[in-house]
PDB file of N, CA and C in Angstrom:
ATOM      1  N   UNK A   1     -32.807  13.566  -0.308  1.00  0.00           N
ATOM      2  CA  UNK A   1     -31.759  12.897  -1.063  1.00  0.00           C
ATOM      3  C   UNK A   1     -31.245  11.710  -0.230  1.00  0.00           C
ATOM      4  N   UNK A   2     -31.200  10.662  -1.280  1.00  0.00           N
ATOM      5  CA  UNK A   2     -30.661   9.272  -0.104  1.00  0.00           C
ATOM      6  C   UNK A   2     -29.136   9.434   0.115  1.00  0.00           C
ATOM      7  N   UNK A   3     -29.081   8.341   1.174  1.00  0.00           N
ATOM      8  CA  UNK A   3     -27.256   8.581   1.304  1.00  0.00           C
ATOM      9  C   UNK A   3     -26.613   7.896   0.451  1.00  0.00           C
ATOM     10  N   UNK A   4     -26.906   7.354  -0.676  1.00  0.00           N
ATOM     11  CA  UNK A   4     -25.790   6.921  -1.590  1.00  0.00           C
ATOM     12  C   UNK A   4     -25.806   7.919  -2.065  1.00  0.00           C
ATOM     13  N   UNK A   5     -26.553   8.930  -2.922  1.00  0.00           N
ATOM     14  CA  UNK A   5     -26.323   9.620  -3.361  1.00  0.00           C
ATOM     15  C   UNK A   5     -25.421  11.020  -2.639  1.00  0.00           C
ATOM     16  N   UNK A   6     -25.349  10.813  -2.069  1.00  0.00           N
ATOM     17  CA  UNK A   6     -25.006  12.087  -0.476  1.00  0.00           C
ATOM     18  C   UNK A   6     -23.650  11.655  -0.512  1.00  0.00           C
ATOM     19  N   UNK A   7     -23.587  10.256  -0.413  1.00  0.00           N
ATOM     20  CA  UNK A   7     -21.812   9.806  -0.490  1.00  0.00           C
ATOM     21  C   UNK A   7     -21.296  10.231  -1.702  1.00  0.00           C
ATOM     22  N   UNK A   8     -22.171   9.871  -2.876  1.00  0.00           N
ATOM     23  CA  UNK A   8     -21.405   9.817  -4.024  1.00  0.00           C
ATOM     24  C   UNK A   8     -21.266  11.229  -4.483  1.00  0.00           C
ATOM     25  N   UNK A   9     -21.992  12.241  -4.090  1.00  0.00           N
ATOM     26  CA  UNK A   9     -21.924  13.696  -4.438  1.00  0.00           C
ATOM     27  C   UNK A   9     -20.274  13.878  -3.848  1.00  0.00           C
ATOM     28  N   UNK A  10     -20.283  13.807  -2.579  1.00  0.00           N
ATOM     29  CA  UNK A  10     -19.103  13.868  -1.844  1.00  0.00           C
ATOM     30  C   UNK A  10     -18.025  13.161  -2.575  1.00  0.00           C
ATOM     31  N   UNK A  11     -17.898  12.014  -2.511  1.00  0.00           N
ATOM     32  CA  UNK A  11     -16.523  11.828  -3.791  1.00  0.00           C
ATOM     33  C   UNK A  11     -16.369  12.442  -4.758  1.00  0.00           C
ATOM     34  N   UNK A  12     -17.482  12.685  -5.760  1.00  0.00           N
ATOM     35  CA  UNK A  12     -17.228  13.671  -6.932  1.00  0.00           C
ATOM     36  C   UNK A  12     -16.441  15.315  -6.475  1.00  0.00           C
ATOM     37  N   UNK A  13     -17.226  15.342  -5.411  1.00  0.00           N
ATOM     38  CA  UNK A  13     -16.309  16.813  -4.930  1.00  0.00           C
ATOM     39  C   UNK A  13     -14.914  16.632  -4.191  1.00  0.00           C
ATOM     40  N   UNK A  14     -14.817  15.895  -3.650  1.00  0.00           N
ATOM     41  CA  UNK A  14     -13.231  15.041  -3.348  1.00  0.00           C
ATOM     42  C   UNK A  14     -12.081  15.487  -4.763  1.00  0.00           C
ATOM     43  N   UNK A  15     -13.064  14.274  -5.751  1.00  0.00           N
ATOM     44  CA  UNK A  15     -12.299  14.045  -6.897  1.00  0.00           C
ATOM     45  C   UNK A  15     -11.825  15.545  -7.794  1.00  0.00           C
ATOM     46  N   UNK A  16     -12.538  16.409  -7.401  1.00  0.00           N
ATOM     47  CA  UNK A  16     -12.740  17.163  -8.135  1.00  0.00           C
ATOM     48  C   UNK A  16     -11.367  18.767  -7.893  1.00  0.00           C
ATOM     49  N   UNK A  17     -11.458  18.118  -6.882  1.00  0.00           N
ATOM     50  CA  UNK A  17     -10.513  18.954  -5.510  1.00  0.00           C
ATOM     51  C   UNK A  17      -9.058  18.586  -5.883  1.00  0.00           C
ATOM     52  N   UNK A  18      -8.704  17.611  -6.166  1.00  0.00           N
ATOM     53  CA  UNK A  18      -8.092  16.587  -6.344  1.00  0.00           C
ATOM     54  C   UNK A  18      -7.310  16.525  -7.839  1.00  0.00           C
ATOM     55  N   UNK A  19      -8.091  16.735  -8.455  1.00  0.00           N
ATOM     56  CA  UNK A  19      -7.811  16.684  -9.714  1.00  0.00           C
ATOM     57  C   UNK A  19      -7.454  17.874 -10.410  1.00  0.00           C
ATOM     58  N   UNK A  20      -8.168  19.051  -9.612  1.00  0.00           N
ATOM     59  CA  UNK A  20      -7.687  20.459  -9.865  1.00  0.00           C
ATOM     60  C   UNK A  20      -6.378  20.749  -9.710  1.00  0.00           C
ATOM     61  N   UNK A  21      -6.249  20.238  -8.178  1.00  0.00           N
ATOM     62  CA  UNK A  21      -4.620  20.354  -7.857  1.00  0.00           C
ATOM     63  C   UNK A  21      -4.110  19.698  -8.843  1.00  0.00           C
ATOM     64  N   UNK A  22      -4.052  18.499  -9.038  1.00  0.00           N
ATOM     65  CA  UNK A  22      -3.258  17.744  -9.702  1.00  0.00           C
ATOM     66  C   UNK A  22      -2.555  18.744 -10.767  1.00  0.00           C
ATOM     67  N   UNK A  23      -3.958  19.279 -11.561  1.00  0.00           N
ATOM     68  CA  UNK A  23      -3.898  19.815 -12.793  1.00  0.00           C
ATOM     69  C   UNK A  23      -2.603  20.961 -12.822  1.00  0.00           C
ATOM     70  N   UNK A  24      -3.080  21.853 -11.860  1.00  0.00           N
ATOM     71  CA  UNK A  24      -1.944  22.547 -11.983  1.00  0.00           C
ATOM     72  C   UNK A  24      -0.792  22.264 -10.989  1.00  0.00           C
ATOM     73  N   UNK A  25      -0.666  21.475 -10.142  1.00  0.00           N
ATOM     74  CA  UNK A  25       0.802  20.691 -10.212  1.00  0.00           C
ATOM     75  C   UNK A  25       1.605  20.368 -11.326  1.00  0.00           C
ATOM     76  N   UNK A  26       0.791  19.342 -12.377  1.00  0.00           N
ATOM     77  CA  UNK A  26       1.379  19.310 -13.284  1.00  0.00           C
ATOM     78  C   UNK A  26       1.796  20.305 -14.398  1.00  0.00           C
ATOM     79  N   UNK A  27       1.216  21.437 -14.344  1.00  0.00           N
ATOM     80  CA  UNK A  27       1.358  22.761 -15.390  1.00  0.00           C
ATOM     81  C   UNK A  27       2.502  23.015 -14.651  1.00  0.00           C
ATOM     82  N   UNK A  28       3.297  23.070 -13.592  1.00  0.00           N
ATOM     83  CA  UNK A  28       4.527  23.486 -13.003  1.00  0.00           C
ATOM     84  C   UNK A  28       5.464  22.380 -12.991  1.00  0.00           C
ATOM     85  N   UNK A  29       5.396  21.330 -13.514  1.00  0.00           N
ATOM     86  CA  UNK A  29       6.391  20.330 -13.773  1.00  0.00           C
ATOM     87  C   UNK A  29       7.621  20.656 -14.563  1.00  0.00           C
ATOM     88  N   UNK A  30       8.510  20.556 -14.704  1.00  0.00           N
ATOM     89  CA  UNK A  30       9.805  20.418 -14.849  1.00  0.00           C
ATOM     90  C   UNK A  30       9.476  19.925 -16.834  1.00  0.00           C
ATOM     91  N   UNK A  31       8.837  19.101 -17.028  1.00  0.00           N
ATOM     92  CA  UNK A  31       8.692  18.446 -18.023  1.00  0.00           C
ATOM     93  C   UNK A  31       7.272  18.323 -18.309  1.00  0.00           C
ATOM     94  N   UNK A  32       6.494  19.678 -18.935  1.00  0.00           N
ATOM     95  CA  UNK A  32       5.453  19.720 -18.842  1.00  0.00           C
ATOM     96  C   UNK A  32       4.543  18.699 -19.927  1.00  0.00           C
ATOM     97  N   UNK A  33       5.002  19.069 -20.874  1.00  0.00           N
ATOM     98  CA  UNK A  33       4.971  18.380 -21.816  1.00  0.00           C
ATOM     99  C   UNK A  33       4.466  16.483 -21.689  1.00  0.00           C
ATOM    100  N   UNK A  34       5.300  15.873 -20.862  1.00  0.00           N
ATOM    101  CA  UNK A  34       5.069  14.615 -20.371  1.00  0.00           C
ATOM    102  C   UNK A  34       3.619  14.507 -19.726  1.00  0.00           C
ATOM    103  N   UNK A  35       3.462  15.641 -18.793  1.00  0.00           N
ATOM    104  CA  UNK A  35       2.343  15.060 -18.398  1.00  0.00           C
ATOM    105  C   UNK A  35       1.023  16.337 -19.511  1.00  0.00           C
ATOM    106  N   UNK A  36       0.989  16.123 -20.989  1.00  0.00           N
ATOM    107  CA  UNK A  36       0.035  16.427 -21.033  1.00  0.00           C
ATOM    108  C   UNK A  36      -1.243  15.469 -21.053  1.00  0.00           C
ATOM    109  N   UNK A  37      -1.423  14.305 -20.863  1.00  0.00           N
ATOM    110  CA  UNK A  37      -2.250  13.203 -21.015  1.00  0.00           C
ATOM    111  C   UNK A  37      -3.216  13.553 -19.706  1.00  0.00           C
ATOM    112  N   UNK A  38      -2.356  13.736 -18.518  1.00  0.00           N
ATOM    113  CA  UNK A  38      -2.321  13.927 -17.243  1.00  0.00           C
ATOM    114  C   UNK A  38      -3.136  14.784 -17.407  1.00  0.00           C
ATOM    115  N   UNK A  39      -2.484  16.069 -17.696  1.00  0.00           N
ATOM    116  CA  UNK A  39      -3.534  17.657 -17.357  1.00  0.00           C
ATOM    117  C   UNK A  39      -5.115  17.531 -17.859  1.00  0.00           C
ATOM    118  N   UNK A  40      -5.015  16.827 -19.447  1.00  0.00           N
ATOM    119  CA  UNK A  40      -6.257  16.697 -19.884  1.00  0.00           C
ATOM    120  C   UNK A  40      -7.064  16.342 -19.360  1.00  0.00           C
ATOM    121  N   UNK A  41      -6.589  14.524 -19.025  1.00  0.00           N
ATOM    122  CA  UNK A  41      -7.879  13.620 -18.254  1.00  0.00           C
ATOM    123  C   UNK A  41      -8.030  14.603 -17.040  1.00  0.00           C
ATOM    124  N   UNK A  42      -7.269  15.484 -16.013  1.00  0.00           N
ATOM    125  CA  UNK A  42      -7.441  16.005 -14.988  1.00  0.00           C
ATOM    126  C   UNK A  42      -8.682  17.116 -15.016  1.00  0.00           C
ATOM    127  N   UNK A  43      -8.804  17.849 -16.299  1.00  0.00           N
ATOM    128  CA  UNK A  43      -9.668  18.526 -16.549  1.00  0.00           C
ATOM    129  C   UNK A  43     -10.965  17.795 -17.059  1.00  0.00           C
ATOM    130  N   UNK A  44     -10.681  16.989 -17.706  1.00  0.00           N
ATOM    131  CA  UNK A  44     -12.062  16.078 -18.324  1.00  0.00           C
ATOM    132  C   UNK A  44     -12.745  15.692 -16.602  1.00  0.00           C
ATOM    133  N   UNK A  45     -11.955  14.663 -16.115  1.00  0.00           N
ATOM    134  CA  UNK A  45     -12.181  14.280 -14.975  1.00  0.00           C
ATOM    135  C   UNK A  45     -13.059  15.420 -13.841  1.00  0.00           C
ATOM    136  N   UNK A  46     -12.328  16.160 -13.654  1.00  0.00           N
ATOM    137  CA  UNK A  46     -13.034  18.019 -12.688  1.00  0.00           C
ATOM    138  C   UNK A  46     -14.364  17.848 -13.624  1.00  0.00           C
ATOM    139  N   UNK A  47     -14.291  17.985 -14.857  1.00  0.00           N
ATOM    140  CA  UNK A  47     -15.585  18.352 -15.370  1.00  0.00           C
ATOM    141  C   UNK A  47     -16.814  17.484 -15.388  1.00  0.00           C
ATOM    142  N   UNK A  48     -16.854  16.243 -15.583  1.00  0.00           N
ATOM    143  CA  UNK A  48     -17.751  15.387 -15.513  1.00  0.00           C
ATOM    144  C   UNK A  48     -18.053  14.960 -13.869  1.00  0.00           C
ATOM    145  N   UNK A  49     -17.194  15.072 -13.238  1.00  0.00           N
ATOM    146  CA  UNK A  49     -17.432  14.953 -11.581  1.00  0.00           C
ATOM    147  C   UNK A  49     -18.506  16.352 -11.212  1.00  0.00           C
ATOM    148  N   UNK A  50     -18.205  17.611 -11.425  1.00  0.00           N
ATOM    149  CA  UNK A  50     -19.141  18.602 -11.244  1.00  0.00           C
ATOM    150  C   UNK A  50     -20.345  18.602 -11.874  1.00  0.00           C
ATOM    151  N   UNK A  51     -20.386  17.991 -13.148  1.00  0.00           N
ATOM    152  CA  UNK A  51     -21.397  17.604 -13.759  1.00  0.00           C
ATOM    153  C   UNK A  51     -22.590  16.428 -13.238  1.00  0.00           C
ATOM    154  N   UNK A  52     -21.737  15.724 -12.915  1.00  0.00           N
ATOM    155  CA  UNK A  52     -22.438  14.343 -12.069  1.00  0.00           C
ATOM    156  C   UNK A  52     -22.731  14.607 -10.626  1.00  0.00           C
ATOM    157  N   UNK A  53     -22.217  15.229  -9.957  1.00  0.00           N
ATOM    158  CA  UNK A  53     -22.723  15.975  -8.446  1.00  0.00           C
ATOM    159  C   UNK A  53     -23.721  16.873  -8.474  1.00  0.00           C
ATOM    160  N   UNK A  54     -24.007  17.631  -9.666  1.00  0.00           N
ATOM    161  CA  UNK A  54     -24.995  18.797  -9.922  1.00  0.00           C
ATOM    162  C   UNK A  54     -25.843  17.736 -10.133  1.00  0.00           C
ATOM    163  N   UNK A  55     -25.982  17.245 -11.008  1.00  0.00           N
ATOM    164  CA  UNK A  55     -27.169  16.516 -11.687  1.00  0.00           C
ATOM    165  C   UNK A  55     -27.760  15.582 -10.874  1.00  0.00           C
ATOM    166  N   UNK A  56     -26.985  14.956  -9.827  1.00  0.00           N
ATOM    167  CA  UNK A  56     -27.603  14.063  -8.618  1.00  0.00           C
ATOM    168  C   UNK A  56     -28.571  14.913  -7.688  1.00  0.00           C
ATOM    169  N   UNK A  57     -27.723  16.171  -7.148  1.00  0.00           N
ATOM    170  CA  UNK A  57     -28.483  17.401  -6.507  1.00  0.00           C
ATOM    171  C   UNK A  57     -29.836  17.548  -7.174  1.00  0.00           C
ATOM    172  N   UNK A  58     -30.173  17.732  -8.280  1.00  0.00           N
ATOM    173  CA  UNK A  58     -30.890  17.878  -9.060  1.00  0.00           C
ATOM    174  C   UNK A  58     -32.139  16.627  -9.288  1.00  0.00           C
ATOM    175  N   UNK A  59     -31.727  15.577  -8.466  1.00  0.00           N
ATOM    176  CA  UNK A  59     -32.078  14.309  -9.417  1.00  0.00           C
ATOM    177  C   UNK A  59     -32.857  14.030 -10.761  1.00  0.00           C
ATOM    178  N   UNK A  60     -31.681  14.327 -11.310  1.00  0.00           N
ATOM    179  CA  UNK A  60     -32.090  14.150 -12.857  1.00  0.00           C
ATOM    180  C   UNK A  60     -32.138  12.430 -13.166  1.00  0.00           C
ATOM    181  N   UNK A  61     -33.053  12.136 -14.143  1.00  0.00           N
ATOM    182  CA  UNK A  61     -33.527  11.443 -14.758  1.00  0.00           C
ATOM    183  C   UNK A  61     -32.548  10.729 -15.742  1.00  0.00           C
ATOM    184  N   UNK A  62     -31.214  11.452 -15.784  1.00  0.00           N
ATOM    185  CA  UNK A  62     -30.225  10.763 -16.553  1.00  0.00           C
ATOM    186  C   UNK A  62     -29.025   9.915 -15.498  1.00  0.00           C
ATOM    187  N   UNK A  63     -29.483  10.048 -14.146  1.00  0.00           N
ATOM    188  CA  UNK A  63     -28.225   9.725 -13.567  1.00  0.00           C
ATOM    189  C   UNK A  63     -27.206   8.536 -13.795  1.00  0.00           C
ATOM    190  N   UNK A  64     -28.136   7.440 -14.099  1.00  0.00           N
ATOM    191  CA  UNK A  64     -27.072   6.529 -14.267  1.00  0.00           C
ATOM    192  C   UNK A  64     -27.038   6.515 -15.343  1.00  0.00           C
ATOM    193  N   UNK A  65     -26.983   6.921 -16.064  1.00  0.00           N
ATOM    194  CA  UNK A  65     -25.796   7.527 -17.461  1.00  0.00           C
ATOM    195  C   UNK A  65     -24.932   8.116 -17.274  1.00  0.00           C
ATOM    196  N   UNK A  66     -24.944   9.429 -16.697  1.00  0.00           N
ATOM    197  CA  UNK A  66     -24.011  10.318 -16.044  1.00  0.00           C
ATOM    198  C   UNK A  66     -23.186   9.597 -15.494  1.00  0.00           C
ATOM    199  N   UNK A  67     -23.894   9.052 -14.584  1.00  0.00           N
ATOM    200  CA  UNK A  67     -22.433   8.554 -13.425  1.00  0.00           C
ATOM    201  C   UNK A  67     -22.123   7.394 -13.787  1.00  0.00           C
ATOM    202  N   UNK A  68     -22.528   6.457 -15.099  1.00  0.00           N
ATOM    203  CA  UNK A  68     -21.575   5.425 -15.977  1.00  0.00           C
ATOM    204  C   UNK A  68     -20.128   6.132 -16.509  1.00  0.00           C
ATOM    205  N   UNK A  69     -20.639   6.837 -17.094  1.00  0.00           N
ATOM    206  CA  UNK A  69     -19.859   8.070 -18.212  1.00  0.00           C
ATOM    207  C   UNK A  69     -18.688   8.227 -16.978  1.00  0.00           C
ATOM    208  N   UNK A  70     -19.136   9.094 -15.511  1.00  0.00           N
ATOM    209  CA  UNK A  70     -18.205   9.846 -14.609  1.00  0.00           C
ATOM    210  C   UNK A  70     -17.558   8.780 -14.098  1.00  0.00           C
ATOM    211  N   UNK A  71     -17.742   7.658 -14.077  1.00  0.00           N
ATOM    212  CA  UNK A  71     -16.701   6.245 -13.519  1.00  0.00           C
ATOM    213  C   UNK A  71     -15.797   5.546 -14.400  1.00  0.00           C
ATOM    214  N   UNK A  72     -16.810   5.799 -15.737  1.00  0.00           N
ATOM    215  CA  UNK A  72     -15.314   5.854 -16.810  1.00  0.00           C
ATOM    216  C   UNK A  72     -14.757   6.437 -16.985  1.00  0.00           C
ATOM    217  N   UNK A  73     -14.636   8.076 -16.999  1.00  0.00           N
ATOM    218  CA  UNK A  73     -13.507   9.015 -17.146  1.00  0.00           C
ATOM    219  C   UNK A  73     -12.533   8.878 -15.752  1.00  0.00           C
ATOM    220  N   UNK A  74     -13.036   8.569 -14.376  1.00  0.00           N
ATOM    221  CA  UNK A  74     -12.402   8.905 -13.031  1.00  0.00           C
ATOM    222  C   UNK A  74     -11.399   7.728 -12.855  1.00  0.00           C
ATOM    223  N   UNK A  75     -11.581   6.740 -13.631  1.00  0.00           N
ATOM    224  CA  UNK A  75     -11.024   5.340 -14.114  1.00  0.00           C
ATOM    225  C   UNK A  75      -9.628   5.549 -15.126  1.00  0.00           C
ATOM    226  N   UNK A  76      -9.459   6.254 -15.976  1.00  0.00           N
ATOM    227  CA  UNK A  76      -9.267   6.718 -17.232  1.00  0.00           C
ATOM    228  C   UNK A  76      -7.830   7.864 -16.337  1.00  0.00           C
ATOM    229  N   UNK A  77      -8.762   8.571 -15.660  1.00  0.00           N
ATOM    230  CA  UNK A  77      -7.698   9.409 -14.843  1.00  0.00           C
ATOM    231  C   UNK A  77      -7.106   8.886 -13.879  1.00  0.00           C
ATOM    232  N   UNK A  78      -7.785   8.249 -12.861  1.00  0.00           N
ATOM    233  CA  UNK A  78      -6.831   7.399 -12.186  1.00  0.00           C
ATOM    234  C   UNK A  78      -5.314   6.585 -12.692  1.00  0.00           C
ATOM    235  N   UNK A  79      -5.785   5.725 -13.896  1.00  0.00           N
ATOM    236  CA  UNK A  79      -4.987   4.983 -14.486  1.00  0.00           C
ATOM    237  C   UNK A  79      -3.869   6.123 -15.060  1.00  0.00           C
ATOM    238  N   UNK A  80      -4.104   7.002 -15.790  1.00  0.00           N
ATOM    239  CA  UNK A  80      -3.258   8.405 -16.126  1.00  0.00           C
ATOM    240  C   UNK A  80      -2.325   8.486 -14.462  1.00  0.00           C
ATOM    241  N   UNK A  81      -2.750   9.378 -13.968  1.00  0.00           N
ATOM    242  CA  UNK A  81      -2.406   9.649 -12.715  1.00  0.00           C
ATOM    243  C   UNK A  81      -1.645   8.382 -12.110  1.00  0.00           C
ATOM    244  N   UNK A  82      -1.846   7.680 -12.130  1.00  0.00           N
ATOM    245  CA  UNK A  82      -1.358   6.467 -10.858  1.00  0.00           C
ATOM    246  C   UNK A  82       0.143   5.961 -11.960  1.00  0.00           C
ATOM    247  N   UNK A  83       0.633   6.308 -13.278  1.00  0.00           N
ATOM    248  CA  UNK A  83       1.492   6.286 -13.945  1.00  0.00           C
ATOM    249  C   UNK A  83       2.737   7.071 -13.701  1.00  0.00           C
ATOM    250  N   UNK A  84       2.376   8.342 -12.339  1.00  0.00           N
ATOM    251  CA  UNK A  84       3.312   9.086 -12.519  1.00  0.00           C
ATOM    252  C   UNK A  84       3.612   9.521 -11.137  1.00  0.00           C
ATOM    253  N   UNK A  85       4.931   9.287 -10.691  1.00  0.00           N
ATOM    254  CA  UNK A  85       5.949   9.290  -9.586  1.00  0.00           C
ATOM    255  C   UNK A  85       4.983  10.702  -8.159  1.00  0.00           C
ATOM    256  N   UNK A  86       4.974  11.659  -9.029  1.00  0.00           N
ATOM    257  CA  UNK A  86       4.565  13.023  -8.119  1.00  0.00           C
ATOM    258  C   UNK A  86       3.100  12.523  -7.026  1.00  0.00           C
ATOM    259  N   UNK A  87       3.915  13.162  -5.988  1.00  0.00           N
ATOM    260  CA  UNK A  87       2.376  12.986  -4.973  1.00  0.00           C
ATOM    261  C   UNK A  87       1.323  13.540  -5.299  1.00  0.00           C
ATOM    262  N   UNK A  88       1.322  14.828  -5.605  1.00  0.00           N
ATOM    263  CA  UNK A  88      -0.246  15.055  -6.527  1.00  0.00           C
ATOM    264  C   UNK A  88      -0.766  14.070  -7.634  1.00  0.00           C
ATOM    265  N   UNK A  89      -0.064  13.252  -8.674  1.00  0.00           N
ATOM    266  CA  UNK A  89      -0.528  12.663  -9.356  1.00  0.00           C
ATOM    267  C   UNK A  89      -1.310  10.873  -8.565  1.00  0.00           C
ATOM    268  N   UNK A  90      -0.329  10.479  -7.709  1.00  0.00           N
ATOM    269  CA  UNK A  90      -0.852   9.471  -6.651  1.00  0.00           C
ATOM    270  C   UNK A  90      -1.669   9.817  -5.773  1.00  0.00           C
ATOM    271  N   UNK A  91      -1.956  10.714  -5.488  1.00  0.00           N
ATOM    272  CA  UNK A  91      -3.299  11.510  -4.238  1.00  0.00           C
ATOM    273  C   UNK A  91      -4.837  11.626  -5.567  1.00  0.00           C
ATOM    274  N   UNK A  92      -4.128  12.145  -6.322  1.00  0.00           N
ATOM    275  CA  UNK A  92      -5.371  12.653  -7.322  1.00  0.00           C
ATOM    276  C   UNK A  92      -5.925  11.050  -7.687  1.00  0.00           C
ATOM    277  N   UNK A  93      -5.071  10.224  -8.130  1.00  0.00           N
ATOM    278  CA  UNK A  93      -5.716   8.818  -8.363  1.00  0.00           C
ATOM    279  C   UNK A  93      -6.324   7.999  -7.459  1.00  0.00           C
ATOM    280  N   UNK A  94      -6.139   7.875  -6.212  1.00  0.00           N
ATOM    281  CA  UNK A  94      -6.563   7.451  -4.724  1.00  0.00           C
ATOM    282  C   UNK A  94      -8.198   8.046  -5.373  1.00  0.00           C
ATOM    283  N   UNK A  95      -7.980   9.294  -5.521  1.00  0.00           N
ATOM    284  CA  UNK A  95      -9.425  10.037  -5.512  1.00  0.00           C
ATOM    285  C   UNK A  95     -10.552   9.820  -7.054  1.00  0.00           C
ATOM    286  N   UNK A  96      -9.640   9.838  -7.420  1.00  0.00           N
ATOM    287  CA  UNK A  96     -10.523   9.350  -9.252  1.00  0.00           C
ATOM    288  C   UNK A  96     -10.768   7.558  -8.668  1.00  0.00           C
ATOM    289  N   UNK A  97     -10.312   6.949  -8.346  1.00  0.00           N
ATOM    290  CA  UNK A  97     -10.185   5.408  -8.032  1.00  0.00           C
ATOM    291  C   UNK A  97     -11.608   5.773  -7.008  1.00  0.00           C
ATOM    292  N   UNK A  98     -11.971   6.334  -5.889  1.00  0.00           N
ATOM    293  CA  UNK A  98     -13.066   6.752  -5.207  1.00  0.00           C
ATOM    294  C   UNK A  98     -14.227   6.890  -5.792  1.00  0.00           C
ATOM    295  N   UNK A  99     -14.016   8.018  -6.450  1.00  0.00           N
ATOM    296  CA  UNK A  99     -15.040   8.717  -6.832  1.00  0.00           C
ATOM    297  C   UNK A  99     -15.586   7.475  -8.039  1.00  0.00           C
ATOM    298  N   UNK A 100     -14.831   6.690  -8.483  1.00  0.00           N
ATOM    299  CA  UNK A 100     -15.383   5.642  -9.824  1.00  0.00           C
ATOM    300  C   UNK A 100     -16.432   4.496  -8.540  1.00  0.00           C
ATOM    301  N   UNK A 101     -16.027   4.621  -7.797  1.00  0.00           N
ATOM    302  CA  UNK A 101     -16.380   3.048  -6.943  1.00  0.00           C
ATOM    303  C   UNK A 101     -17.451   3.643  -6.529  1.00  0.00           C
ATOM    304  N   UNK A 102     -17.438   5.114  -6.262  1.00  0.00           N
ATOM    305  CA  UNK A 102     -18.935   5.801  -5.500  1.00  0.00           C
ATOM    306  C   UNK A 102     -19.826   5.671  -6.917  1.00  0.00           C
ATOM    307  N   UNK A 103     -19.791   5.980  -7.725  1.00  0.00           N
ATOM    308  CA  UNK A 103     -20.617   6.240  -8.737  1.00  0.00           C
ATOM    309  C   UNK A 103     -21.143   4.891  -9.138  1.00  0.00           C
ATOM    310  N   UNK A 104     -20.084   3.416  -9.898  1.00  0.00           N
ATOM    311  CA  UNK A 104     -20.388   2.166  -9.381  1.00  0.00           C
ATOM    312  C   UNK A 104     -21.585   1.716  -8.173  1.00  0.00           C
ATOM    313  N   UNK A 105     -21.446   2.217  -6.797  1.00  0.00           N
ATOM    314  CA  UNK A 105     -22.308   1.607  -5.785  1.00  0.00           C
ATOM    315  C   UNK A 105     -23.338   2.642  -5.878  1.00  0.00           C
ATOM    316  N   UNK A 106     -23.135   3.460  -6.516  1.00  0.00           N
ATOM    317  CA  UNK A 106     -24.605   4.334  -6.468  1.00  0.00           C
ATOM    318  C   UNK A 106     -25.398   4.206  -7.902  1.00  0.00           C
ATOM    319  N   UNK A 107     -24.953   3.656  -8.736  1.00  0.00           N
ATOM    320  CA  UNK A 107     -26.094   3.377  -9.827  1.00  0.00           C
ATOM    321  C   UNK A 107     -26.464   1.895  -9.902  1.00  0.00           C
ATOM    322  N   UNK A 108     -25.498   1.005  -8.446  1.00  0.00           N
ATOM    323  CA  UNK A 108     -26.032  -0.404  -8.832  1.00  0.00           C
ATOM    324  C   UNK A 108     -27.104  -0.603  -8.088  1.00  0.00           C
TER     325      UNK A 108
END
């Protein structure tokens, strides 16, 4: 396996880490409700990152589809995330903002 791909596995599992917390940070918010936009993309986000790290492992034949798809959702969550005051929601976007730029330099 080359090292872009080796990097970019690694951000997806970053992101993924990341976004979990987030997720249920935000299920314990004060005002849960507000961040349901948040929880979603946080779960969409976990899911297509594990999806796109397996499938690199794998080197599947779809990757840069996959990891188009996983830089638009990690994009999508970032922008979610980076909307909202809590340090889990600004840590989790640092990491969706990553994991989009790894996937970017690894399918260009």
């Amino acid at each position: 396996m080359n090292q872009t791909f080796q990097e970019c596995i690694d951000e997806c599992l970053r992101c993924i880490q990341a976004c979990n917390h987030c997720y249920d940070a935000c299920l314990k918010e004060e005002d849960v409700k507000m961040m349901a936009d948040c929880i979603r993309l946080d779960r969409e986000c976990s899911d297509i990152c594990s999806y796109a790290a397996e499938m690199m492992a794998r080197n599947s034949p779809f990757i840069k589809e996959i990891c188009e798809l996983c830089a638009k959702v990690c994009e999508a969550c970032g922008n979610e995330c980076e909307q909202h005051e809590h340090e889990h929601c600004q840590e989790c976007a640092k990491a969706c903002f990553r994991c989009a730029d790894a996937c970017r330099k690894m399918i260009a």
